[in-house]
N, C-alpha and C. Protein backbone atom coordinates (compact mmCIF):
# COMPACT_ATOMS: atom_id res chain seq x y z
N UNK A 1 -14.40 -38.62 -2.67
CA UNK A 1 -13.66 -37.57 -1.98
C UNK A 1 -12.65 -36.94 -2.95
N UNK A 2 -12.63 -35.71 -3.17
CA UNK A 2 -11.65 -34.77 -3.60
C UNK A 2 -10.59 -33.70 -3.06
N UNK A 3 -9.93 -33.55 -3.70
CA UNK A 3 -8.96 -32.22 -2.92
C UNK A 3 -8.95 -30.84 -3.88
N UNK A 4 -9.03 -30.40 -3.21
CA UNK A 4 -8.36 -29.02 -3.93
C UNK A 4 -7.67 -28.19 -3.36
N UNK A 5 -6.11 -28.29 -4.40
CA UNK A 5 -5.35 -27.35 -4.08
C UNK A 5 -5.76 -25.61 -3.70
N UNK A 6 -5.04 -25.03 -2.46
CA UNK A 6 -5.55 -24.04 -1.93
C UNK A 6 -4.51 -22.70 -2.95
N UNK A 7 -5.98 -22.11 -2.69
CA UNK A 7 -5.90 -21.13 -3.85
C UNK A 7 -4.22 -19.91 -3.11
N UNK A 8 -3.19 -19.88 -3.69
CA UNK A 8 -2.08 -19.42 -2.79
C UNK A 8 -1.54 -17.82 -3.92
N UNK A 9 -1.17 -16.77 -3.21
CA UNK A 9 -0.82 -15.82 -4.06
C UNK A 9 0.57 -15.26 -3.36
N UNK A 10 1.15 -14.58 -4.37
CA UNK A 10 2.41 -14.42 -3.99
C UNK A 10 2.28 -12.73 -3.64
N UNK A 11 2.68 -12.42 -2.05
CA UNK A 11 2.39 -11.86 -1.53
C UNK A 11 3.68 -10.20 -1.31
N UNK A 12 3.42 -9.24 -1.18
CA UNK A 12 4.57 -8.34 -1.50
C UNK A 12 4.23 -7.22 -0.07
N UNK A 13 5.06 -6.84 0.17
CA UNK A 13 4.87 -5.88 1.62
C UNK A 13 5.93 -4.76 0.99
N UNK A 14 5.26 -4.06 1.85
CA UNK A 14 6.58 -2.66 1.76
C UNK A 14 7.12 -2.59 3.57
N UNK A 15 8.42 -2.69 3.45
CA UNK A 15 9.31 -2.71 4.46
C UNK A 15 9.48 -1.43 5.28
N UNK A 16 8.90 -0.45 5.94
CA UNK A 16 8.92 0.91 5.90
C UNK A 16 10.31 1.61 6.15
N UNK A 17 10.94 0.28 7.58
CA UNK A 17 12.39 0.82 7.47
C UNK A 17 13.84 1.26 6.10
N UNK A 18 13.15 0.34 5.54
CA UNK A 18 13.91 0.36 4.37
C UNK A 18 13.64 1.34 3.40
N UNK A 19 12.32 1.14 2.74
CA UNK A 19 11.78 1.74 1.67
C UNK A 19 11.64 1.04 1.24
N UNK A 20 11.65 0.14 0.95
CA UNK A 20 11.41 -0.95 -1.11
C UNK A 20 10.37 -1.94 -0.39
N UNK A 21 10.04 -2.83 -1.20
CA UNK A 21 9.62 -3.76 -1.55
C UNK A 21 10.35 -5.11 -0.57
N UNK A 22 9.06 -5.94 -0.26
CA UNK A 22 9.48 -7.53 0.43
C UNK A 22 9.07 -8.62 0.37
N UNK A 23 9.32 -9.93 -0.47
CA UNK A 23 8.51 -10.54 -0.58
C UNK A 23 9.26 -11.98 0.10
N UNK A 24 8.85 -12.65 1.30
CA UNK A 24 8.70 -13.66 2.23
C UNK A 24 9.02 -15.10 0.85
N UNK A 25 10.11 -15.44 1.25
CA UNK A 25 10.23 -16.75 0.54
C UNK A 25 11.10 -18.05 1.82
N UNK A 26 11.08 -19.28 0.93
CA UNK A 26 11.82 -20.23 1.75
C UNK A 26 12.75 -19.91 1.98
N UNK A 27 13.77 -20.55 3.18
CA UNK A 27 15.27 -20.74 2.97
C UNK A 27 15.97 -21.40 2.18
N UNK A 28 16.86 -20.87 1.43
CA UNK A 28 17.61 -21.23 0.81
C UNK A 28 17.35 -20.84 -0.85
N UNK A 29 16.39 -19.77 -1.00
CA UNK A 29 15.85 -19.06 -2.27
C UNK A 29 16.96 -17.89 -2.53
N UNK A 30 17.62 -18.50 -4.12
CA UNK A 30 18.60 -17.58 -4.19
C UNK A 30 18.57 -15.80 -4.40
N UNK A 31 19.26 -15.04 -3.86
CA UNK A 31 19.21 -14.13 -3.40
C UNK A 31 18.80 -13.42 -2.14
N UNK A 32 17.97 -14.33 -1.62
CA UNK A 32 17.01 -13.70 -0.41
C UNK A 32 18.14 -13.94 0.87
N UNK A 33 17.54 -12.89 1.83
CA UNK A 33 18.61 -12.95 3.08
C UNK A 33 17.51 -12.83 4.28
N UNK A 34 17.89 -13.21 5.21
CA UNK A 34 17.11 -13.43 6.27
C UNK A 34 17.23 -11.91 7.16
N UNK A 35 16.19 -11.19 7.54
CA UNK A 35 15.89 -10.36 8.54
C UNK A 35 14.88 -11.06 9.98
N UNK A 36 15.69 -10.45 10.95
CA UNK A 36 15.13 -10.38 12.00
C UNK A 36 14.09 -9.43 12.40
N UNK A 37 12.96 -9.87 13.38
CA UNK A 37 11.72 -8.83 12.97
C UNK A 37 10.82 -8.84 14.48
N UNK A 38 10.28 -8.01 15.12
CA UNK A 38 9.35 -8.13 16.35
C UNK A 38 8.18 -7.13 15.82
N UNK A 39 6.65 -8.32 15.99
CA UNK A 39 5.94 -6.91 15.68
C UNK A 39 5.23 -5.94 16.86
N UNK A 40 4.37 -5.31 16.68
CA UNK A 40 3.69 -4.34 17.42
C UNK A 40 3.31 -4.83 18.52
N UNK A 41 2.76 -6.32 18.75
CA UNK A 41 2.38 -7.09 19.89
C UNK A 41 3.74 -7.67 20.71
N UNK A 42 4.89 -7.47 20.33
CA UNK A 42 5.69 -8.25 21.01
C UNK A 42 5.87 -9.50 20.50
N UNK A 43 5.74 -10.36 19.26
CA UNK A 43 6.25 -11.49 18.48
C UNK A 43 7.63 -11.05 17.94
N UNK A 44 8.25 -11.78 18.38
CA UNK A 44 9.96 -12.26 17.33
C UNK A 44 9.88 -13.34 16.61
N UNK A 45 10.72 -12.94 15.54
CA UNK A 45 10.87 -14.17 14.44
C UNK A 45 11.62 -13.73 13.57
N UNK A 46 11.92 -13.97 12.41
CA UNK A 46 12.88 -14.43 11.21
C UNK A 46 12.09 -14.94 10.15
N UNK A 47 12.78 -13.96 9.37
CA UNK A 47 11.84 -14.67 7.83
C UNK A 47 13.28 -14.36 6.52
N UNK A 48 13.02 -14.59 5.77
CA UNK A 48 13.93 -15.19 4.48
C UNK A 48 12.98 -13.70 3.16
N UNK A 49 13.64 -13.13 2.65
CA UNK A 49 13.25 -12.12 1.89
C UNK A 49 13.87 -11.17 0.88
N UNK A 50 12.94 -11.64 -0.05
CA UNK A 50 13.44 -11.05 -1.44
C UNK A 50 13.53 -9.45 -1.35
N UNK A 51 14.30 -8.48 -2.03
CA UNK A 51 13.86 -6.87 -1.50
C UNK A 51 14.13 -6.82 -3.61
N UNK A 52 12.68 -6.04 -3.19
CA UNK A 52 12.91 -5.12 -4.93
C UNK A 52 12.32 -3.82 -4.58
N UNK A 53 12.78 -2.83 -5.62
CA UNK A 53 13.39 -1.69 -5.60
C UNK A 53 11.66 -0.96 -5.93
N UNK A 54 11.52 -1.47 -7.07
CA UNK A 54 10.17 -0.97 -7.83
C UNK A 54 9.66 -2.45 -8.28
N UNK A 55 7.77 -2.09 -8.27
CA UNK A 55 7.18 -3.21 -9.41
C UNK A 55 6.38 -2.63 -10.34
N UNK A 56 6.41 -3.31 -11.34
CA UNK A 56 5.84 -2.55 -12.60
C UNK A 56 4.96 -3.58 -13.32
N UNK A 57 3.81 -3.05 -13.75
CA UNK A 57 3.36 -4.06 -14.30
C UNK A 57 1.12 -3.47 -14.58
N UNK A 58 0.44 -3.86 -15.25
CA UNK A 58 -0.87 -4.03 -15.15
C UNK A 58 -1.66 -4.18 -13.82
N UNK A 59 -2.14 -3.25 -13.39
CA UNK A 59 -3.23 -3.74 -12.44
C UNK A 59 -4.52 -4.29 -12.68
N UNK A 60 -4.57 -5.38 -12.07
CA UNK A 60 -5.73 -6.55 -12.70
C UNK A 60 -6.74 -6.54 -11.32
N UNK A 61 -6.29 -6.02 -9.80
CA UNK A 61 -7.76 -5.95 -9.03
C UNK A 61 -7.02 -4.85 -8.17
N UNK A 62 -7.87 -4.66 -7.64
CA UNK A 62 -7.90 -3.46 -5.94
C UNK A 62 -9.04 -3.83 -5.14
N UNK A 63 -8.54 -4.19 -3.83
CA UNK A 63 -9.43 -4.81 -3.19
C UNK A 63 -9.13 -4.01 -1.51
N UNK A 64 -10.01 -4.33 -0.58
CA UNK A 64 -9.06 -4.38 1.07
C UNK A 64 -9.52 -5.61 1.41
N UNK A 65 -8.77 -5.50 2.87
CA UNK A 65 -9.12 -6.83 3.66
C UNK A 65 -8.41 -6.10 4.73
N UNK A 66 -9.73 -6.85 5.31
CA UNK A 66 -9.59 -5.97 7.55
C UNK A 66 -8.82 -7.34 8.00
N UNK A 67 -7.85 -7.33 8.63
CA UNK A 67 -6.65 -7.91 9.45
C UNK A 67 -6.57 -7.87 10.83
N UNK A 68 -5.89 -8.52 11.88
CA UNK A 68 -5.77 -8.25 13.18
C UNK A 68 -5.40 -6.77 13.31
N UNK A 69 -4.11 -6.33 12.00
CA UNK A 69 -3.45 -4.85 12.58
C UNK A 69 -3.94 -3.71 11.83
N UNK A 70 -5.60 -3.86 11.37
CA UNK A 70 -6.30 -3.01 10.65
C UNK A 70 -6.44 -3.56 9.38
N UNK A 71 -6.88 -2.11 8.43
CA UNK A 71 -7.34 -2.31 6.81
C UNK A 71 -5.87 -2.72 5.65
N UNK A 72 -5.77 -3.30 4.97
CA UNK A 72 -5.07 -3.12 4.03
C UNK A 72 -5.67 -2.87 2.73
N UNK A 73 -4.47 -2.10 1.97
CA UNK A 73 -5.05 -1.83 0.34
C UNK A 73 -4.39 -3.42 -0.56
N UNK A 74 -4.82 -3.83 -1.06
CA UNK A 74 -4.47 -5.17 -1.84
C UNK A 74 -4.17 -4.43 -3.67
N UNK A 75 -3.24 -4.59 -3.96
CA UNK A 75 -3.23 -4.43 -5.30
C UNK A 75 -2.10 -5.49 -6.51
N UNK A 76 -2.94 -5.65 -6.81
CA UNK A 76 -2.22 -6.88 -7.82
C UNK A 76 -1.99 -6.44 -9.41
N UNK A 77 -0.44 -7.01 -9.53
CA UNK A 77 -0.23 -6.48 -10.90
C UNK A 77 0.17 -7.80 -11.55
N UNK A 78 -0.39 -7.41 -12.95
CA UNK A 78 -0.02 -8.68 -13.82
C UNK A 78 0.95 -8.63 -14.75
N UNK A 79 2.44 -8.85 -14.97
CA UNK A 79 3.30 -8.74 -15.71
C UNK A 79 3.53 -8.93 -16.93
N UNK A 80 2.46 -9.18 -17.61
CA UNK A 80 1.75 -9.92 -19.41
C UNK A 80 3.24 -10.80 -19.66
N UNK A 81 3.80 -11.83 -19.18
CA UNK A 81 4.27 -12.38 -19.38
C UNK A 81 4.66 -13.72 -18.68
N UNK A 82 4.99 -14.47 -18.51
CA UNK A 82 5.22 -16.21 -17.50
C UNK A 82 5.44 -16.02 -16.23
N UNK A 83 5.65 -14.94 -15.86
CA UNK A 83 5.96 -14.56 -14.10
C UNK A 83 4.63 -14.47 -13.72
N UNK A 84 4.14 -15.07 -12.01
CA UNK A 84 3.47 -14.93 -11.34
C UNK A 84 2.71 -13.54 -11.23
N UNK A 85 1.88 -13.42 -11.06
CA UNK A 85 0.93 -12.39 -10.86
C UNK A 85 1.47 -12.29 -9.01
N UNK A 86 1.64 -10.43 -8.65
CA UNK A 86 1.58 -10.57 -7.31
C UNK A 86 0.99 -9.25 -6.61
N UNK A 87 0.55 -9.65 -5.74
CA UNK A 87 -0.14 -8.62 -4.96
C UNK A 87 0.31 -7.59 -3.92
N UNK A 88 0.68 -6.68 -4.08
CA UNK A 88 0.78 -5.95 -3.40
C UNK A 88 0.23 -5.19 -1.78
N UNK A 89 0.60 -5.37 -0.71
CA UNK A 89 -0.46 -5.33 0.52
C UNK A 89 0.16 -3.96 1.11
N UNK A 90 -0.46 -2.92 1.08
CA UNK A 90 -0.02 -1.51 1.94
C UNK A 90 -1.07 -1.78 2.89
N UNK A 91 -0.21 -1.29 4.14
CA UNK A 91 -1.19 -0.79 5.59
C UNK A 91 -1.83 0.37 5.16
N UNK A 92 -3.67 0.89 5.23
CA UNK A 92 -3.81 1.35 5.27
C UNK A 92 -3.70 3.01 6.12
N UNK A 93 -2.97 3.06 7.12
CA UNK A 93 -2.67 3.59 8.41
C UNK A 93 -1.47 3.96 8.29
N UNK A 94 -0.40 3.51 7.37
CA UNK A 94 1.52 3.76 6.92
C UNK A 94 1.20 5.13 6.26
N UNK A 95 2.00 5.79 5.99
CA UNK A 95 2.32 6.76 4.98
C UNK A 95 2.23 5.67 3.82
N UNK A 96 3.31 4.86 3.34
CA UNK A 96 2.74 4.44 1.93
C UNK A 96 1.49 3.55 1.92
N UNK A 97 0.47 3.29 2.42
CA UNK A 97 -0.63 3.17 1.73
C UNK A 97 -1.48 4.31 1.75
N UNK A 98 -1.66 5.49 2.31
CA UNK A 98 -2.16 6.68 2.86
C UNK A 98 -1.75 7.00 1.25
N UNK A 99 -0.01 7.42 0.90
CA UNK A 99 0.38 8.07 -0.31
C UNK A 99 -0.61 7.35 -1.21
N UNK A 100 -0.31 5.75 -1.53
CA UNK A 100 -1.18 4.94 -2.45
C UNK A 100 -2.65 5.72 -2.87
N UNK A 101 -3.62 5.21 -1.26
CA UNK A 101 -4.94 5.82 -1.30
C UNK A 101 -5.09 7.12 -2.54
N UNK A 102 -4.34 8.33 -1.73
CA UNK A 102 -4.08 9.58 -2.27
C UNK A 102 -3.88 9.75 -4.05
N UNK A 103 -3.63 8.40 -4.42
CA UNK A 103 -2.79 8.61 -5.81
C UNK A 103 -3.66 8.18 -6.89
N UNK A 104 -4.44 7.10 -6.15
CA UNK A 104 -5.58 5.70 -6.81
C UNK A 104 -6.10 6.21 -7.39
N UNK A 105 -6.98 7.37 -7.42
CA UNK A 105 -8.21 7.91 -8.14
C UNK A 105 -7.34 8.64 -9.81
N UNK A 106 -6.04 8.71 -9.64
CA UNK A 106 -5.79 9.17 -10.50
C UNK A 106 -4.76 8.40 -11.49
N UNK A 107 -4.57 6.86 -11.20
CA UNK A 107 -4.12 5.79 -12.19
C UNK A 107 -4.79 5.65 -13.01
N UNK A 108 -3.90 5.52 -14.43
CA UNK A 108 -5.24 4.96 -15.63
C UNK A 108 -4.80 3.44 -16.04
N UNK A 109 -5.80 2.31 -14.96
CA UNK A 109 -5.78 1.27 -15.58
C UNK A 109 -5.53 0.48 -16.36
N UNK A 110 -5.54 1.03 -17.63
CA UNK A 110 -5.44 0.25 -19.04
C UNK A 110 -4.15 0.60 -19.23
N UNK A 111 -3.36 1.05 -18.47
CA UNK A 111 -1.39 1.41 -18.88
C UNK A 111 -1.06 0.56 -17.45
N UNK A 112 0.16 0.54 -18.15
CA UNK A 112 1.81 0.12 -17.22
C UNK A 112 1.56 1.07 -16.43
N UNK A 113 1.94 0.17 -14.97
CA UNK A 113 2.12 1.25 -13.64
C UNK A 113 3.42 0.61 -13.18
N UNK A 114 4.17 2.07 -12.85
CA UNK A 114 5.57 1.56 -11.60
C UNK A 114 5.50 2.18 -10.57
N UNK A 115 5.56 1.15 -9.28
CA UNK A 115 5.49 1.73 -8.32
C UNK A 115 7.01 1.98 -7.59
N UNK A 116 7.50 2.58 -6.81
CA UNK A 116 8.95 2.76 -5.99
C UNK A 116 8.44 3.38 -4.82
N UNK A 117 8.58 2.77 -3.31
CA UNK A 117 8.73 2.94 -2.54
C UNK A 117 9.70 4.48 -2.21
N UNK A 118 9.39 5.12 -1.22
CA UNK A 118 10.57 5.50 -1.04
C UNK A 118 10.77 6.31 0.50
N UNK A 119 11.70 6.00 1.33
CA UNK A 119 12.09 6.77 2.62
C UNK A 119 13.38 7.31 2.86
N UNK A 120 13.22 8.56 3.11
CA UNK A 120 14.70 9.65 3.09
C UNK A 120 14.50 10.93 3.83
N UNK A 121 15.54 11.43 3.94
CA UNK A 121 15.66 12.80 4.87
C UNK A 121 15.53 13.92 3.84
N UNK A 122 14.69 14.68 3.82
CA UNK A 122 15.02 15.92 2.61
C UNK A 122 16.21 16.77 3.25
N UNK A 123 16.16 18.26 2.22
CA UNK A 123 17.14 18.68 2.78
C UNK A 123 17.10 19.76 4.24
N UNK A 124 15.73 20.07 4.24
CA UNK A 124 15.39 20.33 5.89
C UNK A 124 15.49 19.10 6.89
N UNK A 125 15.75 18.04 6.66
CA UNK A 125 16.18 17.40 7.95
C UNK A 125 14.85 16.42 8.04
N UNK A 126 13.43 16.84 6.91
CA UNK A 126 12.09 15.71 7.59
C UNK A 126 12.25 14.85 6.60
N UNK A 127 11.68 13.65 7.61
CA UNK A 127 11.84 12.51 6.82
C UNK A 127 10.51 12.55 5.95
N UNK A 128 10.44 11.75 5.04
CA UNK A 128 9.92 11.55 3.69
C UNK A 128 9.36 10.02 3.18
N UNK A 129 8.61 9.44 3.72
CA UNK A 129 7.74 8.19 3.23
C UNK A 129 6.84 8.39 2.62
N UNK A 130 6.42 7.43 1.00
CA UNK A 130 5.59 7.28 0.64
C UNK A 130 6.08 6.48 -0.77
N UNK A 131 5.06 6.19 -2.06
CA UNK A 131 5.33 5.42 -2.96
C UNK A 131 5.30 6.45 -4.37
N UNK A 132 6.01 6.31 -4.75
CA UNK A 132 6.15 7.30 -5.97
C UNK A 132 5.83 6.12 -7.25
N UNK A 133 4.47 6.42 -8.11
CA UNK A 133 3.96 6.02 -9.06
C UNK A 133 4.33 7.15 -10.00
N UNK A 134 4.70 5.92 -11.40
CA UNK A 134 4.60 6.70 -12.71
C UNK A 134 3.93 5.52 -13.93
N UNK A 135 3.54 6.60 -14.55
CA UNK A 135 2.82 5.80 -16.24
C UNK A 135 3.72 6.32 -17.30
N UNK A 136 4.38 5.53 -17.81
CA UNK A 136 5.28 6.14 -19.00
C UNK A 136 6.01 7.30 -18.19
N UNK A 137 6.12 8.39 -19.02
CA UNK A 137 7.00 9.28 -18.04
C UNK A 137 6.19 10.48 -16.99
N UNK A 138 5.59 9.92 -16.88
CA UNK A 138 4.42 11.21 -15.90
C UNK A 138 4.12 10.52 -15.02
N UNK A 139 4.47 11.39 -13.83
CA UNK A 139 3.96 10.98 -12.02
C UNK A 139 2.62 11.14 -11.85
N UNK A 140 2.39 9.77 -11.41
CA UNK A 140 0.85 10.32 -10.44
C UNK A 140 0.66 10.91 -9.69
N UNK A 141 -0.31 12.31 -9.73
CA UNK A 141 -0.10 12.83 -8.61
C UNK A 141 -1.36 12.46 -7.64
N UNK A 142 -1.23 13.34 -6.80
CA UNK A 142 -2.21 13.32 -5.28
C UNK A 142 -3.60 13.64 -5.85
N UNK A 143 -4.71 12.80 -5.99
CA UNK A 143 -6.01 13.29 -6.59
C UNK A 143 -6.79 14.26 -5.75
N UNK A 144 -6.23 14.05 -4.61
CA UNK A 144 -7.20 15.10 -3.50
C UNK A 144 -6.71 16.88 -3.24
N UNK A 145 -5.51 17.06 -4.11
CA UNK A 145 -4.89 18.43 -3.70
C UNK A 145 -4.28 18.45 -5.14
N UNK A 146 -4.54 19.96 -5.24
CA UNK A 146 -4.06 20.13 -7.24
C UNK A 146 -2.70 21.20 -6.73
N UNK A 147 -2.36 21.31 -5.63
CA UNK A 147 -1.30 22.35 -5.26
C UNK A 147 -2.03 23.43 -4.54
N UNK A 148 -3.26 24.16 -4.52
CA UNK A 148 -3.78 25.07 -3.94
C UNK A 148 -4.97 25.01 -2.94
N UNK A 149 -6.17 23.77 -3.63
CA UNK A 149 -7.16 23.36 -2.57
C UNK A 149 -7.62 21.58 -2.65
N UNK A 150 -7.78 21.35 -1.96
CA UNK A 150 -8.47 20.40 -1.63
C UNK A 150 -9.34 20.07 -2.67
N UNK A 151 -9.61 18.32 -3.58
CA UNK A 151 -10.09 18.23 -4.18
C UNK A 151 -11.18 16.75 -3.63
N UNK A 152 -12.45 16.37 -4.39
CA UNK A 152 -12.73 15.74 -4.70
C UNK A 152 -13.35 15.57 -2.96
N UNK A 153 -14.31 16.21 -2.65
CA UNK A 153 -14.45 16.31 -1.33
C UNK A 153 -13.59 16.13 -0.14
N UNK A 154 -11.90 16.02 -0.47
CA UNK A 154 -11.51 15.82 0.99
C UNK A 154 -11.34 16.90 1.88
N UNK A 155 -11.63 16.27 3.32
CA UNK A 155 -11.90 17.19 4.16
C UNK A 155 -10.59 18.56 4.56
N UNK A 156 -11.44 19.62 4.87
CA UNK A 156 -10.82 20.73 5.28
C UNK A 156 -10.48 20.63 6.68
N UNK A 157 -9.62 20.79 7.63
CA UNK A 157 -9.41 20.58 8.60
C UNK A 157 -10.24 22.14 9.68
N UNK A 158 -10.81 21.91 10.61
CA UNK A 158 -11.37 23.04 11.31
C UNK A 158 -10.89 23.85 12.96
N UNK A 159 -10.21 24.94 12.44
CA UNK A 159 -9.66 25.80 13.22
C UNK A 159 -8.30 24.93 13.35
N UNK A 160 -7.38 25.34 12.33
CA UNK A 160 -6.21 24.63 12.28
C UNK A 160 -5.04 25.34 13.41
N UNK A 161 -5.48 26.49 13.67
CA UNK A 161 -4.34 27.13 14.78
C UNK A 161 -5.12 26.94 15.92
N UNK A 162 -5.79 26.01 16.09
CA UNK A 162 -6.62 25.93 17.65
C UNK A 162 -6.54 23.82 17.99
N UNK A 163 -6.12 23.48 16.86
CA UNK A 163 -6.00 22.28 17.20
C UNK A 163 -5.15 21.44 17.92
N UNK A 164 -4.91 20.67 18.94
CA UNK A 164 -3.75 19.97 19.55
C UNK A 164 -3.49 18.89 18.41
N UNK A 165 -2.65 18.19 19.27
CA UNK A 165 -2.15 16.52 18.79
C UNK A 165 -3.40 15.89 18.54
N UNK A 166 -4.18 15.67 19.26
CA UNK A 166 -5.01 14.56 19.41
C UNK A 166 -6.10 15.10 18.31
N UNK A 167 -6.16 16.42 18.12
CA UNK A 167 -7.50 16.64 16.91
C UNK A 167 -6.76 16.81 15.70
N UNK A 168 -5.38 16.62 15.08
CA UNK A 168 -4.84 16.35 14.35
C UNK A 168 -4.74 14.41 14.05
N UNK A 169 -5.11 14.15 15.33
CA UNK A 169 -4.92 12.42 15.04
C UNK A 169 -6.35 12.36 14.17
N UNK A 170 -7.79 12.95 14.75
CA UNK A 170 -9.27 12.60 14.57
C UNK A 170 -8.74 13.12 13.37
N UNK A 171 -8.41 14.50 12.91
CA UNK A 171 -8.55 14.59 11.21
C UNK A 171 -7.45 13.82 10.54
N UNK A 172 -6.38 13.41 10.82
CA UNK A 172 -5.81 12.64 9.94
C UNK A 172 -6.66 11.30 9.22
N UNK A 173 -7.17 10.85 10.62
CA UNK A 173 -8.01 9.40 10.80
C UNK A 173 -9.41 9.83 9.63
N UNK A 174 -9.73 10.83 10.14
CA UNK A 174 -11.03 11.06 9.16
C UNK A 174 -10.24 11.21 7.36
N UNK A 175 -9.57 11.67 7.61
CA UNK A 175 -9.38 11.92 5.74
C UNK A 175 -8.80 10.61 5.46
N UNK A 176 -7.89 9.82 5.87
CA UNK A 176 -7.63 8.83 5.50
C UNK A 176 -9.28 7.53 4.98
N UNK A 177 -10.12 7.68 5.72
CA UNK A 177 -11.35 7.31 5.75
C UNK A 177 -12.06 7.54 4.68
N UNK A 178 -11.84 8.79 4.21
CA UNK A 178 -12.50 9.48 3.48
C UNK A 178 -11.81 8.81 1.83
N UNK A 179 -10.83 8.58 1.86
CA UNK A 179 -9.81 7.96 0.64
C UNK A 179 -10.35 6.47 0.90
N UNK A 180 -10.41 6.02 1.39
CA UNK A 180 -10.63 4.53 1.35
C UNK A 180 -12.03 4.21 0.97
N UNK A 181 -12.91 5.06 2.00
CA UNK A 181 -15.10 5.44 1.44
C UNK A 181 -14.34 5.60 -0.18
N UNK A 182 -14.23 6.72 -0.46
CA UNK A 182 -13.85 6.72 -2.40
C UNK A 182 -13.35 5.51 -3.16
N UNK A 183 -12.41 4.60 -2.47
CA UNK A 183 -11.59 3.65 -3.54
C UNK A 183 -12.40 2.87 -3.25
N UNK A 184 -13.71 2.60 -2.41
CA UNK A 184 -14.45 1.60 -2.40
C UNK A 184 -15.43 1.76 -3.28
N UNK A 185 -15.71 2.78 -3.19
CA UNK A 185 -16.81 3.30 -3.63
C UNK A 185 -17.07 3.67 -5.65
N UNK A 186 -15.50 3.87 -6.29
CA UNK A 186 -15.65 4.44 -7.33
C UNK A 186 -13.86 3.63 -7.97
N UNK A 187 -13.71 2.84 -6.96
CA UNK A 187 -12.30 1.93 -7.64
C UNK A 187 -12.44 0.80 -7.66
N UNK A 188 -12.85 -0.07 -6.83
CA UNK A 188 -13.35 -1.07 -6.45
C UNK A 188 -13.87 -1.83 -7.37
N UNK A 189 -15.35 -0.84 -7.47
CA UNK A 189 -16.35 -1.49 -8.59
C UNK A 189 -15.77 -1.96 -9.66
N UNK A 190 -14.76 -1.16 -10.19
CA UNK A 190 -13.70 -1.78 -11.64
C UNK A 190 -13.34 -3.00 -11.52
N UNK A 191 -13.51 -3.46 -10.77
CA UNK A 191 -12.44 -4.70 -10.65
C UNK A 191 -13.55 -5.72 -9.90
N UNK A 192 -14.47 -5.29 -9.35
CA UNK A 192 -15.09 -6.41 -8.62
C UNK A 192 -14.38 -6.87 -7.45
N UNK A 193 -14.06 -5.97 -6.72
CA UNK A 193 -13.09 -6.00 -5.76
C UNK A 193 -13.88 -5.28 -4.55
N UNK A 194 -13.42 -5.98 -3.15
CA UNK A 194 -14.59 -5.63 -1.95
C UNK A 194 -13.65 -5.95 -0.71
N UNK A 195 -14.05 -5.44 0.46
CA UNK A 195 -13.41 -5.33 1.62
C UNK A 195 -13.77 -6.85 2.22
N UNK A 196 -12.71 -7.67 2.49
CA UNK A 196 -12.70 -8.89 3.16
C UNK A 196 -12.24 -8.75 4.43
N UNK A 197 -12.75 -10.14 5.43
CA UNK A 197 -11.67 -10.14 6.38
C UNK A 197 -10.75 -11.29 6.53
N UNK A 198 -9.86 -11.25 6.49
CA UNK A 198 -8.60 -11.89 6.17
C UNK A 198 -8.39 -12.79 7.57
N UNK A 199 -8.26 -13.94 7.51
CA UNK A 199 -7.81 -15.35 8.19
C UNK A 199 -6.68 -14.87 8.76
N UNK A 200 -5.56 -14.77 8.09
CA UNK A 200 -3.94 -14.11 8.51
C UNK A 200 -3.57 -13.08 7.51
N UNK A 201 -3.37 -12.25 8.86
CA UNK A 201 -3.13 -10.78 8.34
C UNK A 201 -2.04 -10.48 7.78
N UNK A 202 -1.75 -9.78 6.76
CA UNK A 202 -0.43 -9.35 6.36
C UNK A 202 0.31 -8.28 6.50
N UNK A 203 0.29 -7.95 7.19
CA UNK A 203 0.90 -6.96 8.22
C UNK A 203 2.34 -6.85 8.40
N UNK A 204 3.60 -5.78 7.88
CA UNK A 204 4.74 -5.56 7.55
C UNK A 204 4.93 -5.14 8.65
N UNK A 205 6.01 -6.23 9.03
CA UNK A 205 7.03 -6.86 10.38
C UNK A 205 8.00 -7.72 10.06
């Protein structure tokens, strides 16, 4: 009879209320402070949590994994140095994994990536979620829109002054779809990376 230790990764959420970065540790881990939390189903609890600002570092996979509260994007960066390798988990369905999706096709792998969260009021008054990536000093931008049209097949929306709420939900839902079909399809493969379904979901609450 043998054992083997279970394979464990150090896990990172984006907090949406906040903006930054969260990563779930014990009590009594210096720096971390405890937030109170209820999620979408009606669970309360308390968890102990590190908050960083930005992570920077090599991306070594891109993967998803389907969860109780939907898809997530999985992305793991490797710090080329004695610190843990950690993974990054955006809700596919948030503004920042939506921004993420949007940005993926246009990271270049083989460089340093920093990511920064970020949520704020502009100066019209709308609020503003998503993750602002840079490589050296240049932003990633949006691979699907160059400023004027729509790129890389994403969808055009149809009869945009005739649409309600609810056919703004179907096309949001469809283009978001449409980013995730692509990062499976032409990001993925890089890495050997594939849509799982996940035991316990990681889901930011």
């Amino acid at each position: 009879m043998s054992l083997e230790q279970k394979d464990t990764k150090r896990i990172i959420n984006v907090l949406g209320s906040a903006g930054d970065f969260r990563e779930t540790v014990p009590e009594g881990t210096e720096g971390a402070k405890k937030r109170e939390y209820e999620t979408s189903d009606g669970k309360k609890g308390s968890k102990y949590e590190l908050a960083y600002k930005s992570i920077g570092g090599k991306i070594t996979n891109v993967e998803f994994f389907e969860g109780d509260y939907g898809k997530n994007l999985l992305i793991t960066f490797d710090f080329e140095d004695d610190t843990d390798a950690v993974t990054v988990s955006f809700g596919c369905n948030t503004p920042f994994g939506e921004d993420v999706l949007k940005k993926l096709p246009n990271i270049n792998f083989n460089e340093w990536v920093v990511m920064t969260p970020f949520n704020f009021d502009d100066d019209k008054g709308k609020n503003r979620k998503g993750v602002s990536i840079k490589q050296g000093d240049e932003k990633v931008t949006n691979a699907y829109y160059d400023g004027e049209k729509n790129l890389l097949d994403y969808p055009e929306p149809e009869n945009p002054d005739e649409m309600d709420s609810d056919d703004w939900k179907m096309y949001f839902t469809a283009a978001r779809k449409h980013t995730i079909k692509y990062a499976e399809e032409n990001i993925l493969p890089q890495f050997g990376g594939a849509t799982t379904v996940a035991t316990e979901d990681e889901e930011d609450f």
